[in-house]
Protein backbone atom coordinates (compact mmCIF):
# COMPACT_ATOMS: atom_id res chain seq x y z
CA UNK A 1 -35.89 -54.39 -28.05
CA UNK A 2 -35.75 -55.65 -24.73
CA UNK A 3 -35.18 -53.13 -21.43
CA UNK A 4 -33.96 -55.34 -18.48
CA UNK A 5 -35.31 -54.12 -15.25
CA UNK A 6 -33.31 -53.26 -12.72
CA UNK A 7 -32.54 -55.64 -10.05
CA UNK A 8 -34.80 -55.31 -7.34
CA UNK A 9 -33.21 -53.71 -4.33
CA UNK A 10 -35.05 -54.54 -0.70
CA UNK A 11 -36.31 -51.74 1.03
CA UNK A 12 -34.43 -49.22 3.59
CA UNK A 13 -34.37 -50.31 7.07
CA UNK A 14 -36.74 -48.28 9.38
CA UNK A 15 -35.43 -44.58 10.06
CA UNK A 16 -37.23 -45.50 13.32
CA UNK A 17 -34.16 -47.78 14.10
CA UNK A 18 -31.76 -44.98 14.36
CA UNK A 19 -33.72 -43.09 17.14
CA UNK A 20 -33.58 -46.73 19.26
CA UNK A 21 -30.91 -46.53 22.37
CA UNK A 22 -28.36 -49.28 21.32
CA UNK A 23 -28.57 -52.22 23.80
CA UNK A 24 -25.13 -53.84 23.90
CA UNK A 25 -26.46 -56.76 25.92
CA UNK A 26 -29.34 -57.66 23.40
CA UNK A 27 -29.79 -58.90 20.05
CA UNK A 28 -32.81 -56.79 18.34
CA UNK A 29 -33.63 -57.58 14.96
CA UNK A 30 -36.67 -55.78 12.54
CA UNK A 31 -39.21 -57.67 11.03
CA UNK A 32 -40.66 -55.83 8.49
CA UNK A 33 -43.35 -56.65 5.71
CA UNK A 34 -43.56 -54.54 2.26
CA UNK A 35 -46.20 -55.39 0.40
CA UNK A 36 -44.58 -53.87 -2.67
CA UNK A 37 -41.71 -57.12 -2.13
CA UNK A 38 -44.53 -59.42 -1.29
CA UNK A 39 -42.12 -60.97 0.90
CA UNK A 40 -41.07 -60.26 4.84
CA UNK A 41 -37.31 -58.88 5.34
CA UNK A 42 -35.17 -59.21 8.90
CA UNK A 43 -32.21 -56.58 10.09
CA UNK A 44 -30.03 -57.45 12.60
CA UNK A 45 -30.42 -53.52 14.17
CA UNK A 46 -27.43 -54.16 17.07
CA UNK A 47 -25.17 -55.88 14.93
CA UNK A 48 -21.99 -53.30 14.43
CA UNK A 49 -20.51 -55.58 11.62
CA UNK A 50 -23.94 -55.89 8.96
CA UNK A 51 -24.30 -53.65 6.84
CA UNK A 52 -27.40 -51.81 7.92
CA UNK A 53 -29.24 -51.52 4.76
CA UNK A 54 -28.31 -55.01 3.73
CA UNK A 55 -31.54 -57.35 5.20
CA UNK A 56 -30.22 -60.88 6.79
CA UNK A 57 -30.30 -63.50 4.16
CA UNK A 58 -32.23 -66.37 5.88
CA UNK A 59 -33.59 -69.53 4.90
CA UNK A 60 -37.13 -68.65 5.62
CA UNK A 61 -37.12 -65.42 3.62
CA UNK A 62 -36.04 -67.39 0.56
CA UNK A 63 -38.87 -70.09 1.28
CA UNK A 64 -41.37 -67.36 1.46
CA UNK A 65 -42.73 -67.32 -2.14
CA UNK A 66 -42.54 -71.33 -2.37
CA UNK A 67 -43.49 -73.00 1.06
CA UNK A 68 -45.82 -72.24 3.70
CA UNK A 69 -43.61 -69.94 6.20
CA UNK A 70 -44.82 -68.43 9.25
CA UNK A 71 -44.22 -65.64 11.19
CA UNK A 72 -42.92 -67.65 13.71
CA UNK A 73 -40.82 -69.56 11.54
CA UNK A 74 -38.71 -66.69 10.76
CA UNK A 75 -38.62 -65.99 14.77
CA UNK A 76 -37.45 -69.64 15.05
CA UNK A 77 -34.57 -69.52 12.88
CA UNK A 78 -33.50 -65.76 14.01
CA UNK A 79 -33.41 -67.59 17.81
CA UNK A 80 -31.58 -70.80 16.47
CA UNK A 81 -28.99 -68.77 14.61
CA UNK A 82 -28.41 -66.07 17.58
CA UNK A 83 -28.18 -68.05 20.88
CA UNK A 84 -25.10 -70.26 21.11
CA UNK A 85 -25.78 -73.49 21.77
CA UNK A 86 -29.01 -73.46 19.63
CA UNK A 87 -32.13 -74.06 21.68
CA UNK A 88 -33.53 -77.32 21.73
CA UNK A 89 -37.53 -75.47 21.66
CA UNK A 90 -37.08 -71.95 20.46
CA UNK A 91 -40.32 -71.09 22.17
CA UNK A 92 -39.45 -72.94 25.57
CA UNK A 93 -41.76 -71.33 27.96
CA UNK A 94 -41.33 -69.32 30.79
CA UNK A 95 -43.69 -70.79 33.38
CA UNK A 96 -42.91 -68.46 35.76
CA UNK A 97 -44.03 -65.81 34.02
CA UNK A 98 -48.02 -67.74 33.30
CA UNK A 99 -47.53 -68.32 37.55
CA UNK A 100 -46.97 -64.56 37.80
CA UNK A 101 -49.94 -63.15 36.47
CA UNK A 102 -53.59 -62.79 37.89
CA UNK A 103 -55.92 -65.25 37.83
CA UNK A 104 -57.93 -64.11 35.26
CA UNK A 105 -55.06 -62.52 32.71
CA UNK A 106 -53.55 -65.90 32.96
CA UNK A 107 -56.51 -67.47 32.04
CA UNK A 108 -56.74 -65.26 28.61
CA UNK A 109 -52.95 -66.19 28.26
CA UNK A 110 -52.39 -69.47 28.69
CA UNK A 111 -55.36 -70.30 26.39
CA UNK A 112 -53.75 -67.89 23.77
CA UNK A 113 -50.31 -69.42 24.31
CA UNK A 114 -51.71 -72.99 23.88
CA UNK A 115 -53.46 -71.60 20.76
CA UNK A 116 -49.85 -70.75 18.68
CA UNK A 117 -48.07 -73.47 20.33
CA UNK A 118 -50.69 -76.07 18.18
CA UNK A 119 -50.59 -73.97 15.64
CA UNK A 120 -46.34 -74.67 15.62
CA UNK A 121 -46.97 -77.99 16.75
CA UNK A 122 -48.69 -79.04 14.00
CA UNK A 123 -45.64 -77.60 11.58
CA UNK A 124 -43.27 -80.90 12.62
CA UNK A 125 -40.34 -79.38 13.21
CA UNK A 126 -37.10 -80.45 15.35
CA UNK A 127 -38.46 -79.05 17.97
CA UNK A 128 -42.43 -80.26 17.74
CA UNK A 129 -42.06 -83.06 20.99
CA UNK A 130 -40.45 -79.93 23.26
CA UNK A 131 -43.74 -77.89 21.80
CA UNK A 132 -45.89 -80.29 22.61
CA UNK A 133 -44.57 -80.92 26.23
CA UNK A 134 -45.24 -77.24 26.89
CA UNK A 135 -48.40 -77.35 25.39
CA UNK A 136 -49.52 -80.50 27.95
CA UNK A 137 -48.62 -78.49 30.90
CA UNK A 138 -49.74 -75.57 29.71
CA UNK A 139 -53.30 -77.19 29.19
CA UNK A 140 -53.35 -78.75 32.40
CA UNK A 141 -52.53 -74.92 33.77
CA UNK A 142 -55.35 -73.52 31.66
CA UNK A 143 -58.12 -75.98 32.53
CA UNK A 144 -56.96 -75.95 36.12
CA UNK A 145 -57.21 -72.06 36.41
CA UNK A 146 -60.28 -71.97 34.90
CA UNK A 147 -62.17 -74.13 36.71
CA UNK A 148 -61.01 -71.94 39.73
CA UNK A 149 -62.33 -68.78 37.58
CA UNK A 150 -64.86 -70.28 36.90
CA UNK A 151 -65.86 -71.72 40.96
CA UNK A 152 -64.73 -68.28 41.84
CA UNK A 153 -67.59 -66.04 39.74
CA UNK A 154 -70.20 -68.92 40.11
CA UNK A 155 -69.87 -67.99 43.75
CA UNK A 156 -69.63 -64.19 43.13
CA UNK A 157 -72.83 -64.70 40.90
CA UNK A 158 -74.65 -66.49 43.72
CA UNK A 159 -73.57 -63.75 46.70
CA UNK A 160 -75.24 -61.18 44.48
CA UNK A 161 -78.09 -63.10 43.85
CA UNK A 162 -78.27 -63.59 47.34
CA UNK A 163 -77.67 -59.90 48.24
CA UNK A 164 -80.27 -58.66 45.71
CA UNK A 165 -82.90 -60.69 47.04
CA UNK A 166 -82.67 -59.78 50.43
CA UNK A 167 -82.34 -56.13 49.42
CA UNK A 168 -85.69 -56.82 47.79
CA UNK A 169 -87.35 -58.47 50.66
CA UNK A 170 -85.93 -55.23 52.78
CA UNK A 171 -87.61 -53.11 50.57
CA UNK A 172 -90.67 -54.64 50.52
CA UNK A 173 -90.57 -54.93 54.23
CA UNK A 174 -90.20 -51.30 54.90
């Protein structure tokens, strides 16, 4: 005798969702990871029409158990299939924002962002040659802001040097 399991039914979306102020301007989705499904799920949580307990059926959640999906994978497709027209890069960067920040925050950030950008890079996707164009300029930003981080404490370094031993020679003088 046989029992059949039931069929497996995904998990509830976050009660966390509900408390959220409803954004009619935005698209906010939930990522979530169970590891009781051993697989990642997606809600579309400003979407009036889907069912709210009802995850979004997307190609990378059904390649999860078979292929090597990323995070960012499931980002990508989520952006492809919610702006209209489709971006070209999904992860086009905002250069402004790297511009924005202090010199040694952008430092940290720009080597991060180069970081994930090969890691998507090397992927081969539609979109790798508009990855790796913002991965050339973002390397050129990187190395070119840290040389300038790096000129800057070198000379920091030296004043102090410079101040310490002439505190010393004060001392000794007195």
């Amino acid at each position: 005798l046989k029992l059949s399991s039931p069929k497996p039914t995904p998990p509830p979306m976050s009660p966390i969702d509900t408390e959220l102020e409803k954004d009619e301007t935005r698209a906010t989705f939930l990522v979530t990871g169970y590891p009781r499904y051993k697989c990642p799920y997606v809600w579309n949580t400003t979407d009036q029409k889907v069912e709210p307990n009802d995850p979004l059926k997307l190609s990378t959640i059904s390649a999860w158990r078979t292929d090597d999906v990323r995070l960012w994978d499931i980002m990508a497709e989520i952006i492809t299939l919610t702006l209209s027209p489709s971006p070209v890069n999904p992860f086009r960067i905002n250069h402004t924002y790297f511009e924005a920040l202090p010199l040694e925050e952008c430092v940290i950030a720009t080597g991060a962002m180069v970081d994930f950008l090969q890691r998507v890079y090397m992927k081969d996707t539609p979109y790798t040659n508009a990855v790796y164009m913002d991965i050339k300029h973002l390397q050129k930003m990187h190395f070119a802001l840290y040389d300038e981080l790096h000129s800057f404490l070198t000379e920091r370094q030296a004043a102090a040097e410079r101040g310490n031993g002439q505190g010393t020679v004060e001392t000794a003088v007195n």
